[in-house]
Protein backbone atom coordinates (compact mmCIF):
# COMPACT_ATOMS: atom_id res chain seq x y z
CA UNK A 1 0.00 0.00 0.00
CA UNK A 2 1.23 3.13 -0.62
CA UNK A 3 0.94 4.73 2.74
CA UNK A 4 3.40 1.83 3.93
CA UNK A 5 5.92 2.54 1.16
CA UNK A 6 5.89 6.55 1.65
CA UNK A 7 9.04 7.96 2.90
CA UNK A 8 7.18 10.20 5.81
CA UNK A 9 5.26 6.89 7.17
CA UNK A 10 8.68 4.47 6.57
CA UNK A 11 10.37 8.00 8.82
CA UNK A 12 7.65 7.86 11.04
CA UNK A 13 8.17 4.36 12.28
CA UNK A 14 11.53 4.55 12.63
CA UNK A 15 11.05 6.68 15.61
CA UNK A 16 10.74 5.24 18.87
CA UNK A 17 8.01 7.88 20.29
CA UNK A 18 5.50 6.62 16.75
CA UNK A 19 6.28 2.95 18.22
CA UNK A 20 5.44 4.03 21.47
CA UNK A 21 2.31 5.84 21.14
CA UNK A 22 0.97 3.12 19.10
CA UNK A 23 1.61 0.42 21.67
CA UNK A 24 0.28 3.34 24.41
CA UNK A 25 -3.08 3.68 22.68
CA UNK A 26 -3.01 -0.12 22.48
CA UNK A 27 -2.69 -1.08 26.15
CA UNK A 28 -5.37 1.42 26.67
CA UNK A 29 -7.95 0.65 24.35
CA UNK A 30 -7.34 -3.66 25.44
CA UNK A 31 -6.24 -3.21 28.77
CA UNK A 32 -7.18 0.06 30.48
CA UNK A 33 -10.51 0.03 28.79
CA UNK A 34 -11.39 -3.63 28.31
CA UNK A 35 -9.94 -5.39 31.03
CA UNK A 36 -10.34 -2.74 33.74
CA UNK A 37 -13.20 -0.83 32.56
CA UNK A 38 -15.47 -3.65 35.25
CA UNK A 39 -14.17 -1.86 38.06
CA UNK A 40 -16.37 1.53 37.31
CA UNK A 41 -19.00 -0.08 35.77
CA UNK A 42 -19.58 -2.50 38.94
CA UNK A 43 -21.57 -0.12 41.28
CA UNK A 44 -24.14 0.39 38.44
CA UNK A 45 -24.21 -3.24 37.84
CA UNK A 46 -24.71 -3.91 41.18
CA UNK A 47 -27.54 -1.24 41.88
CA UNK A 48 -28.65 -1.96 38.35
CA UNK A 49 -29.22 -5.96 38.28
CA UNK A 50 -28.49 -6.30 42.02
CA UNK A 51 -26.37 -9.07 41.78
CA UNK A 52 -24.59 -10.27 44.28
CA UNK A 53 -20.80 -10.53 45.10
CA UNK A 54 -19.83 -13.86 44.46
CA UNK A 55 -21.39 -13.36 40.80
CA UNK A 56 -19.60 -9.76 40.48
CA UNK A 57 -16.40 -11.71 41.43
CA UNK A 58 -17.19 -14.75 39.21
CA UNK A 59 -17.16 -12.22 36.19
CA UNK A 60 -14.17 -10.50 36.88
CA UNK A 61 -12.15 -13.83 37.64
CA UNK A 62 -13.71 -15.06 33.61
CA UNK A 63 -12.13 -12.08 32.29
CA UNK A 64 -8.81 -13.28 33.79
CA UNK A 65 -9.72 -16.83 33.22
CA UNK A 66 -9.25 -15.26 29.37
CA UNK A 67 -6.32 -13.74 29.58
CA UNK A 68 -4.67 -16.26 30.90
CA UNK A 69 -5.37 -18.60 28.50
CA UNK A 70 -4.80 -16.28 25.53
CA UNK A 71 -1.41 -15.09 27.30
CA UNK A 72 -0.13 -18.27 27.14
CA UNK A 73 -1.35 -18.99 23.55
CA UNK A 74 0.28 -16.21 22.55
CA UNK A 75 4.01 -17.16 24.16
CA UNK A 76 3.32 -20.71 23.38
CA UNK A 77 2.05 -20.71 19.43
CA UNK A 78 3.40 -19.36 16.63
CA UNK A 79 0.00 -17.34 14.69
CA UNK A 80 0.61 -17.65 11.08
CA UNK A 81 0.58 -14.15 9.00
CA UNK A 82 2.81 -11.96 11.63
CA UNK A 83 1.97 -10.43 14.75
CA UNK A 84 0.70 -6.97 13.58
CA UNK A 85 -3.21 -8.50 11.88
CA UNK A 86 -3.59 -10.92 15.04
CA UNK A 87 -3.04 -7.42 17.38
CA UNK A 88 -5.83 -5.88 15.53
CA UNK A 89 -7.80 -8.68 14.85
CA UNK A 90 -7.25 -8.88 19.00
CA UNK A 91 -8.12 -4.74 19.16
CA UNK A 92 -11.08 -5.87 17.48
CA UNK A 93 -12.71 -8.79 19.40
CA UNK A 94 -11.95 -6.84 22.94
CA UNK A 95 -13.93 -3.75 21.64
CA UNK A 96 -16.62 -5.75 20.75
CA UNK A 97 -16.82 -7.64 23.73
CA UNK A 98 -16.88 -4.46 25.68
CA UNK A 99 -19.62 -2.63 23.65
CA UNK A 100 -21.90 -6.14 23.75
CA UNK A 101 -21.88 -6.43 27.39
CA UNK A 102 -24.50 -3.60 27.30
CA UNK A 103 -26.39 -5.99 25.31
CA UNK A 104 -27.77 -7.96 27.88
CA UNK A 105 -28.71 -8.87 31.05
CA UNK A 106 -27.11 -12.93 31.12
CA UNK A 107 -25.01 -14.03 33.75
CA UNK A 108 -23.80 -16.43 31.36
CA UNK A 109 -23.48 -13.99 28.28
CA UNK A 110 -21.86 -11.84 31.03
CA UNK A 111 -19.37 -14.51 31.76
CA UNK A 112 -18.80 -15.62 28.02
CA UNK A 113 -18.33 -11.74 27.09
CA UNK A 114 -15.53 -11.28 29.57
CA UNK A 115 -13.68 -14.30 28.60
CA UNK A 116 -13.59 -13.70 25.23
CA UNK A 117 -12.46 -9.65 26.36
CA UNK A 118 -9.93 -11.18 28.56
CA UNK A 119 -8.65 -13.27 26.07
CA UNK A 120 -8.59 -10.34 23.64
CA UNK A 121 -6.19 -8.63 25.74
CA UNK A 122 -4.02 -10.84 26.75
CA UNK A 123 -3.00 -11.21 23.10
CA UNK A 124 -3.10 -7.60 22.45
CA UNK A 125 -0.66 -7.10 25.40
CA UNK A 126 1.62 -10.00 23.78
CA UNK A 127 1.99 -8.94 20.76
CA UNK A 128 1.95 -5.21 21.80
CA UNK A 129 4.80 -5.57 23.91
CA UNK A 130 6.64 -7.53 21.03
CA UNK A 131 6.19 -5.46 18.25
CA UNK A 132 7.40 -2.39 20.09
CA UNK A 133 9.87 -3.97 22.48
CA UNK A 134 11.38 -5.37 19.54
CA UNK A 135 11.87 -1.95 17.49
CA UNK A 136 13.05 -0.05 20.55
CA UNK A 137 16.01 -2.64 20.97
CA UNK A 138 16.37 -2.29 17.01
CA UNK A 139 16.62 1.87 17.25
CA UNK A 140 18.77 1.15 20.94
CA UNK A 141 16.61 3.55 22.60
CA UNK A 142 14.70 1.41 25.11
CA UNK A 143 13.99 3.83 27.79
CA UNK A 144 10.50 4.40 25.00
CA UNK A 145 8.94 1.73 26.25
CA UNK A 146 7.87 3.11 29.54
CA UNK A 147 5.48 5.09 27.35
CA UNK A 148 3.98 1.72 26.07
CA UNK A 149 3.43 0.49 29.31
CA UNK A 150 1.69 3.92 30.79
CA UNK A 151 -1.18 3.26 28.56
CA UNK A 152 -2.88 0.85 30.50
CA UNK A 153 -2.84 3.70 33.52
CA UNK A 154 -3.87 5.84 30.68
CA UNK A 155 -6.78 3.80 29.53
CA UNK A 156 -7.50 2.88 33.69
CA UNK A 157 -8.32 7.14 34.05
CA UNK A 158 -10.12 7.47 30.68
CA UNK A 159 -12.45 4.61 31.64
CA UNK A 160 -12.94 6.66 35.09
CA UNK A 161 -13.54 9.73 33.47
CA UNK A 162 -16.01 8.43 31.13
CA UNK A 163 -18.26 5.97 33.25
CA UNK A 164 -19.71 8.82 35.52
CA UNK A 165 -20.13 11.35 32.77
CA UNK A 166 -21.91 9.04 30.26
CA UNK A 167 -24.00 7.38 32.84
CA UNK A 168 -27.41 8.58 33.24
CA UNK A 169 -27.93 7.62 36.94
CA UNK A 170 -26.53 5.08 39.19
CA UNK A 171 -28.13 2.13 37.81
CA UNK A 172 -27.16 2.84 34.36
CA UNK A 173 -24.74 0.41 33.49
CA UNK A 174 -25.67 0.31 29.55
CA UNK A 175 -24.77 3.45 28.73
CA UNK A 176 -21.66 2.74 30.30
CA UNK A 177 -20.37 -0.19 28.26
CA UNK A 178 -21.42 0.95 24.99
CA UNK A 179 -19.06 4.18 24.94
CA UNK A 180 -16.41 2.27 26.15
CA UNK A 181 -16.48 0.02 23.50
CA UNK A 182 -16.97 2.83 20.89
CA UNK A 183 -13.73 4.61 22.56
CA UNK A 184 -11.89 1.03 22.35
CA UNK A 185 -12.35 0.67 18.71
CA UNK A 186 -11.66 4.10 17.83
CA UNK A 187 -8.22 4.10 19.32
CA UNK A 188 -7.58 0.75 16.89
CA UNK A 189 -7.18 2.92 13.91
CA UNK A 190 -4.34 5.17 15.33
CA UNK A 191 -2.82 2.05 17.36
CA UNK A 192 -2.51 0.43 13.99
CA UNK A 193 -1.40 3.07 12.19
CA UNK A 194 1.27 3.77 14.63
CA UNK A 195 2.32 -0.12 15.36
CA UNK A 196 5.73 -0.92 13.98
CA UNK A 197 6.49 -2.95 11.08
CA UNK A 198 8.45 -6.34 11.39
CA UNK A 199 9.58 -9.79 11.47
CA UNK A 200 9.17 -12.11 13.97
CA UNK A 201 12.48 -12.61 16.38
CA UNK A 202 14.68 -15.20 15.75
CA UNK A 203 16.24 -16.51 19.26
CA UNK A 204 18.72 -18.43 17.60
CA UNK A 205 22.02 -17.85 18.55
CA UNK A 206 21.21 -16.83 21.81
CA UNK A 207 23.92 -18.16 24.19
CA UNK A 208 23.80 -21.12 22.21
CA UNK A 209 21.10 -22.42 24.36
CA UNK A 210 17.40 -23.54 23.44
CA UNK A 211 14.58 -23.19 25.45
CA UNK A 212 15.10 -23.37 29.28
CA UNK A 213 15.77 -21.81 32.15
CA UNK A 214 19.67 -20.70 32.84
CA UNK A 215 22.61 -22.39 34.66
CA UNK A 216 21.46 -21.97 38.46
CA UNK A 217 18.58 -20.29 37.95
CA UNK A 218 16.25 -22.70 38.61
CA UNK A 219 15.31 -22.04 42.35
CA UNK A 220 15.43 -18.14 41.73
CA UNK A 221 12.60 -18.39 38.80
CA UNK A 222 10.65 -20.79 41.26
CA UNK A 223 10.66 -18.31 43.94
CA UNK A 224 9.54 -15.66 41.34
CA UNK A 225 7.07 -17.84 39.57
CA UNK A 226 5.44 -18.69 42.80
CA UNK A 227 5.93 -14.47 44.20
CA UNK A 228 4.61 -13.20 40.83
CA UNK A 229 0.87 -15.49 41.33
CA UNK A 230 0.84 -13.97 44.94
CA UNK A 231 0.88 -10.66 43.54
CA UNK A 232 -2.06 -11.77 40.32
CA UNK A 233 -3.89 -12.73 43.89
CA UNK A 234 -3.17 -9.44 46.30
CA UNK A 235 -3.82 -6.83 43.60
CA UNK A 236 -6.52 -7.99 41.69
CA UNK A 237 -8.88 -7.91 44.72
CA UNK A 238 -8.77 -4.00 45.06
CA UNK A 239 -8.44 -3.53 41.72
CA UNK A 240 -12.03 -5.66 41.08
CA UNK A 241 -13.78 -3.89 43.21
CA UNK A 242 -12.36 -0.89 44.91
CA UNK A 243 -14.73 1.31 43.27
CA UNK A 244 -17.89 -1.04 45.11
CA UNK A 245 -16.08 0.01 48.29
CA UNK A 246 -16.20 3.52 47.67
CA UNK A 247 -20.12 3.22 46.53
CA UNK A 248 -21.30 0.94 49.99
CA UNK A 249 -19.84 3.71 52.04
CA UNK A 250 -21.81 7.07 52.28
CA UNK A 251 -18.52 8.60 53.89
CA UNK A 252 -16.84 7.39 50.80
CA UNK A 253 -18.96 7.91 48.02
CA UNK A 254 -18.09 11.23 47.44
CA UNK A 255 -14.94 9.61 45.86
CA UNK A 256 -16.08 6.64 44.27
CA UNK A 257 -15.06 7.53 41.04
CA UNK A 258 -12.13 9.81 41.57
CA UNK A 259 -10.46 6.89 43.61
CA UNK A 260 -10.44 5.00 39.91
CA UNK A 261 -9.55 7.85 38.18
CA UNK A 262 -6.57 8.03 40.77
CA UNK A 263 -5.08 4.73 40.04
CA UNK A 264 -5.01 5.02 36.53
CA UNK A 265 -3.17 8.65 36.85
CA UNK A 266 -0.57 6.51 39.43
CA UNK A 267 -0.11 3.47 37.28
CA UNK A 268 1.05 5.94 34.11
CA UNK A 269 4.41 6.52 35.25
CA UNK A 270 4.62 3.55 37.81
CA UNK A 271 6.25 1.44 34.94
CA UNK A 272 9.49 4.25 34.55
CA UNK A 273 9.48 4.59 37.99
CA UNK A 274 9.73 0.58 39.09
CA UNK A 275 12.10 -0.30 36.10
CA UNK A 276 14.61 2.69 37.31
CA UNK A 277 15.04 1.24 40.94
CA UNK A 278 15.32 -2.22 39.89
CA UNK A 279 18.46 -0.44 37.21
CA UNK A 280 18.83 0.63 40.85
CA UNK A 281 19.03 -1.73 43.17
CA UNK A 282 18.33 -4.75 41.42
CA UNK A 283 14.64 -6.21 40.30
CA UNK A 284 13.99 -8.79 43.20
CA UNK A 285 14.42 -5.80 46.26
CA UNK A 286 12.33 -4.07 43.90
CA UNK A 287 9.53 -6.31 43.48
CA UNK A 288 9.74 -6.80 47.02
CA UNK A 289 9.93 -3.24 48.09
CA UNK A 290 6.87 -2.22 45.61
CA UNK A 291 4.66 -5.75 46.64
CA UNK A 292 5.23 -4.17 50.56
CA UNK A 293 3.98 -0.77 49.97
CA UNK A 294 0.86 -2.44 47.54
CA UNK A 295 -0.05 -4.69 50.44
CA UNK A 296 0.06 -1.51 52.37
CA UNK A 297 -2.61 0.08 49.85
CA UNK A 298 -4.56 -2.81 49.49
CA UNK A 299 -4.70 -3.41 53.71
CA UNK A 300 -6.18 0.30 53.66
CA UNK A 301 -8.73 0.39 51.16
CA UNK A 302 -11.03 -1.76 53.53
CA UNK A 303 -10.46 0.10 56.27
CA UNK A 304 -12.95 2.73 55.04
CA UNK A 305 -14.13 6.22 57.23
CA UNK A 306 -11.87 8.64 55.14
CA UNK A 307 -11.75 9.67 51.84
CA UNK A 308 -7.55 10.42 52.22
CA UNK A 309 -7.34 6.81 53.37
CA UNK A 310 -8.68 5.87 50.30
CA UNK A 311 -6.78 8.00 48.38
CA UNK A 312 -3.42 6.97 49.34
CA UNK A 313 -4.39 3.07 48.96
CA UNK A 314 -5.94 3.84 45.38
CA UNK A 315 -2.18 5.54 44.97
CA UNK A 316 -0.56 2.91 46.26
CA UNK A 317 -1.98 0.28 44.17
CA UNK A 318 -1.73 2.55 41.14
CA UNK A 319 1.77 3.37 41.70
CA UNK A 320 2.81 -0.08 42.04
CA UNK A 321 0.66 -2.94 40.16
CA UNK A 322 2.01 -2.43 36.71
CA UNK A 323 5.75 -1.80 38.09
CA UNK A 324 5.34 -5.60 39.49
CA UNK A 325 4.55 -6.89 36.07
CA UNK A 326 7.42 -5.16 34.61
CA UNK A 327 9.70 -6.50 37.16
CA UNK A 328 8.07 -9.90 36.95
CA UNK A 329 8.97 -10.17 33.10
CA UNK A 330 11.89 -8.93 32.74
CA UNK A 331 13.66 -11.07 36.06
CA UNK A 332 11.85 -14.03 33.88
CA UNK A 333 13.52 -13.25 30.99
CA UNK A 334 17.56 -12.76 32.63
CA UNK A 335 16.49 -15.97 34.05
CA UNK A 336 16.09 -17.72 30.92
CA UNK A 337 18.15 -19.61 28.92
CA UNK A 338 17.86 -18.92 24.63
CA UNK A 339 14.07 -18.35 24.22
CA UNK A 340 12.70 -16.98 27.27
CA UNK A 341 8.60 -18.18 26.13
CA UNK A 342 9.07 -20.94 28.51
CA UNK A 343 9.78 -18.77 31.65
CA UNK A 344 7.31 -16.28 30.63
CA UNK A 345 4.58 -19.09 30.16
CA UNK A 346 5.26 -20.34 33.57
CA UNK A 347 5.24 -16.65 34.90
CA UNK A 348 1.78 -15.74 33.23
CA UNK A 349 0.50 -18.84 34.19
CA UNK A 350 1.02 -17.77 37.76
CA UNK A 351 -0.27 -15.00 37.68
CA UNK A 352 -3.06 -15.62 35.90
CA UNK A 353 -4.12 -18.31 38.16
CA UNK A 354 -3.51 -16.01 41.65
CA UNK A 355 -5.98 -12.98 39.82
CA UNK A 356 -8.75 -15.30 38.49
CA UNK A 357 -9.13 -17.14 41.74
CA UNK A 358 -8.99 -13.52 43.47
CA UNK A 359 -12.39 -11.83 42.59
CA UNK A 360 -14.13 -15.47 43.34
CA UNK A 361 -13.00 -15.90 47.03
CA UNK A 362 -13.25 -11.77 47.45
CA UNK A 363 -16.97 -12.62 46.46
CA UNK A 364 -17.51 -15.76 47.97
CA UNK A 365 -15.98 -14.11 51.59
CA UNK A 366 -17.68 -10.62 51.36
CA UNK A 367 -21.24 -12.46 51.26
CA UNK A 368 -20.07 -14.62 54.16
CA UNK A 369 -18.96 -11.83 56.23
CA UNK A 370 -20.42 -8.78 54.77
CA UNK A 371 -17.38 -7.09 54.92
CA UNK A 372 -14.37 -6.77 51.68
CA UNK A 373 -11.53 -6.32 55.39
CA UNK A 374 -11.17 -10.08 55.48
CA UNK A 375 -10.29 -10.78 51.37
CA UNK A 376 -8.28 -7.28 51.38
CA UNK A 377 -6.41 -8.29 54.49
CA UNK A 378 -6.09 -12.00 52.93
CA UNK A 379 -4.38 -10.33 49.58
CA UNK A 380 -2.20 -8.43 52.02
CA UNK A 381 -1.00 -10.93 53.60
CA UNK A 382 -0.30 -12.57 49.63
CA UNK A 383 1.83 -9.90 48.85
CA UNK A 384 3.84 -9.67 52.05
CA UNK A 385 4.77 -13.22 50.89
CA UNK A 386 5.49 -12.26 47.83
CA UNK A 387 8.51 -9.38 48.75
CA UNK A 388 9.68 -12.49 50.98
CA UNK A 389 10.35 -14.61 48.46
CA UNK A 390 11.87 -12.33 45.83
CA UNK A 391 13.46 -10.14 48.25
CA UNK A 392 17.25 -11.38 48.15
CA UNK A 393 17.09 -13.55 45.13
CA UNK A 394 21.15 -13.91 44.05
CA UNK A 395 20.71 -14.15 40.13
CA UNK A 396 18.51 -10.57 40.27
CA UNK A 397 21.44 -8.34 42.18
CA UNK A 398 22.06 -5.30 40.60
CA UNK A 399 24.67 -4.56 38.01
């Protein structure tokens, strides 16, 4: 096409900031938007439908029962016709999924919907992260791809900007989805655009070395494995429904949707921020440092009686959740051996078991106890474990 073969577009995407942005609009069309988009959107389906917990948490944990199963598809198979038509055929299917869930009124369509969403952006984040990961190591400049990574804090405060000011009152839950699908498959046509062009990476000739995990590394990816599904467990919980909290408590209402809005403005940077100190001081005291002051966050948002309170946990899990999957990936990858697909199937594995299984027991315990203090304390607890395992692992010190 003649676009591609122009001069100004083949200068365009040989700049690391057009790679960037693509992969940024991206993350926050799939990710911020699809994936997260629940958390708003949950009061008015609640007050709406008036279902209960356990059914609120069973559709959040089939959205992540979808992306973990198209995460590790995607490090696992090899999709014929190149990476850049499966990310917006993947675009596609999670704005679609989004925009139908105001469609109807199904548990079961509900649950269907958010699998096939989660699915959706798991493979968008895959291939995503590969097309521009890959051209900022070919340009050397890959400091850029903190900017890919903010988008899903970017997409995380559109989504909280738009829920309240498209819904008509706080049972309108409709209104809400539909937009949010129309603003998902918008941003496909600059994402595309914008995506790099390439071929798929070769790993051969990598330390000689085929798939595996490297020489003595085997304990410190097992303690990282295991820390990094701890973490899928202690953040998904506030992240699922810390906007429910906010609703249930007239003293915290006021900020129900400004405490969303908050953790999408603290997850932008958090990915820059995170990947500097483990430069720093070395990934594992990292991980550890940032899954401390999360559990912090996440043991305050159930405390409820002040809006501040809530603040600074919605700040705290903003400013740290996306920094742990940075940290998580990239201490998979220096611990593998040749191809790293095999550590970073085991990693998302992990974690995609420890936040499916979160929303569900959140659920299930809330309408036991009428309370969200036990599950947030539980998740806590998760992610104290978590920075004790990773905390002094050998292989991770810093250069």
């Amino acid at each position: 096409m003649a676009q591609e073969t122009s001069p100004a577009v083949k200068s365009l995407h040989r700049h690391p900031a057009a790679a960037a942005l693509g992969g940024f609009l991206a993350l926050a069309a799939a990710l911020g938007i699809g994936r997260f988009v629940y958390t708003p959107i949950l009061p008015y389906m609640s007050a709406g439908l008036e279902i209960g917990k356990s059914e609120a948490g069973l559709v959040a944990s089939a959205n992540f029962l979808g992306y973990l199963l198209g995460a590790l598809a995607a490090v696992k198979t090899v999709f014929p016709g190149g990476r850049r038509p499966w990310l917006l055929g993947a675009l596609g299917l999670s704005a679609l999924t989004t925009g139908a869930m105001a469609l109807t009124a199904s548990m079961s369509a509900f649950l269907m919907l958010r699998f096939a969403g989660g699915a959706a952006s798991a493979l968008v984040m895959v291939f995503a992260s590969a097309l521009v990961l890959d051209r900022l190591s070919a340009l050397n400049r890959p400091g850029w791809a903190a900017v890919l990574y903010a988008g899903v804090g970017g997409g995380i405060a559109v989504s909280a900007l738009v829920v309240p000011g498209v819904a008509s009152g706080g049972d309108d839950w409709q209104r809400p989805w539909l937009v949010s699908g129309a603003i998902a498959a918008a941003a496909m046509i600059p994402a595309w655009w914008l995506a790099p062009r390439g071929e798929e990476p070769s790993f051969a000739g990598r330390s000689g070395v085929g798939p595996g995990v490297a020489a003595g590394a085997g304990r410190p990816l097992r303690r990282f494995v295991l820390a990094y599904g701890l973490f899928g467990f202690g953040y998904v919980v506030t992240a699922t429904f810390v906007s429910d909290m906010a609703r249930m408590n007239p003293i915290l209402r006021p900020a129900e949707h400004l405490v969303w809005l908050w953790v999408g403005l603290t997850a932008a940077p958090s990915v820059a921020l995170w990947t500097w100190a483990g430069r720093r001081w070395g990934n594992g005291r990292s991980f550890a440092a940032a899954c401390l002051l999360e559990a912090v966050g996440v043991a305050l948002s159930a405390a409820g009686g002040d809006v501040r309170i809530l603040l600074l946990a919605a700040g705290l899990l903003g400013g740290t959740f996306m920094g742990l999957t940075a940290l998580g990936l990239v201490s998979a990858r220096q611990l593998s051996a040749g191809d790293p697909r095999r550590a970073l199937a085991l990693m998302t594995a992990s974690f995609g078991a420890g936040q499916m299984i979160g929303p569900s027991i959140a659920g299930v315990l809330y309408d036991l106890f009428g309370s969200y203090l036990f599950p947030s304390l539980l998740a806590a607890a998760a992610l104290v474990l978590a920075a004790a395992l990773t905390v002094r692992p050998p292989s991770l010190a810093a250069p």
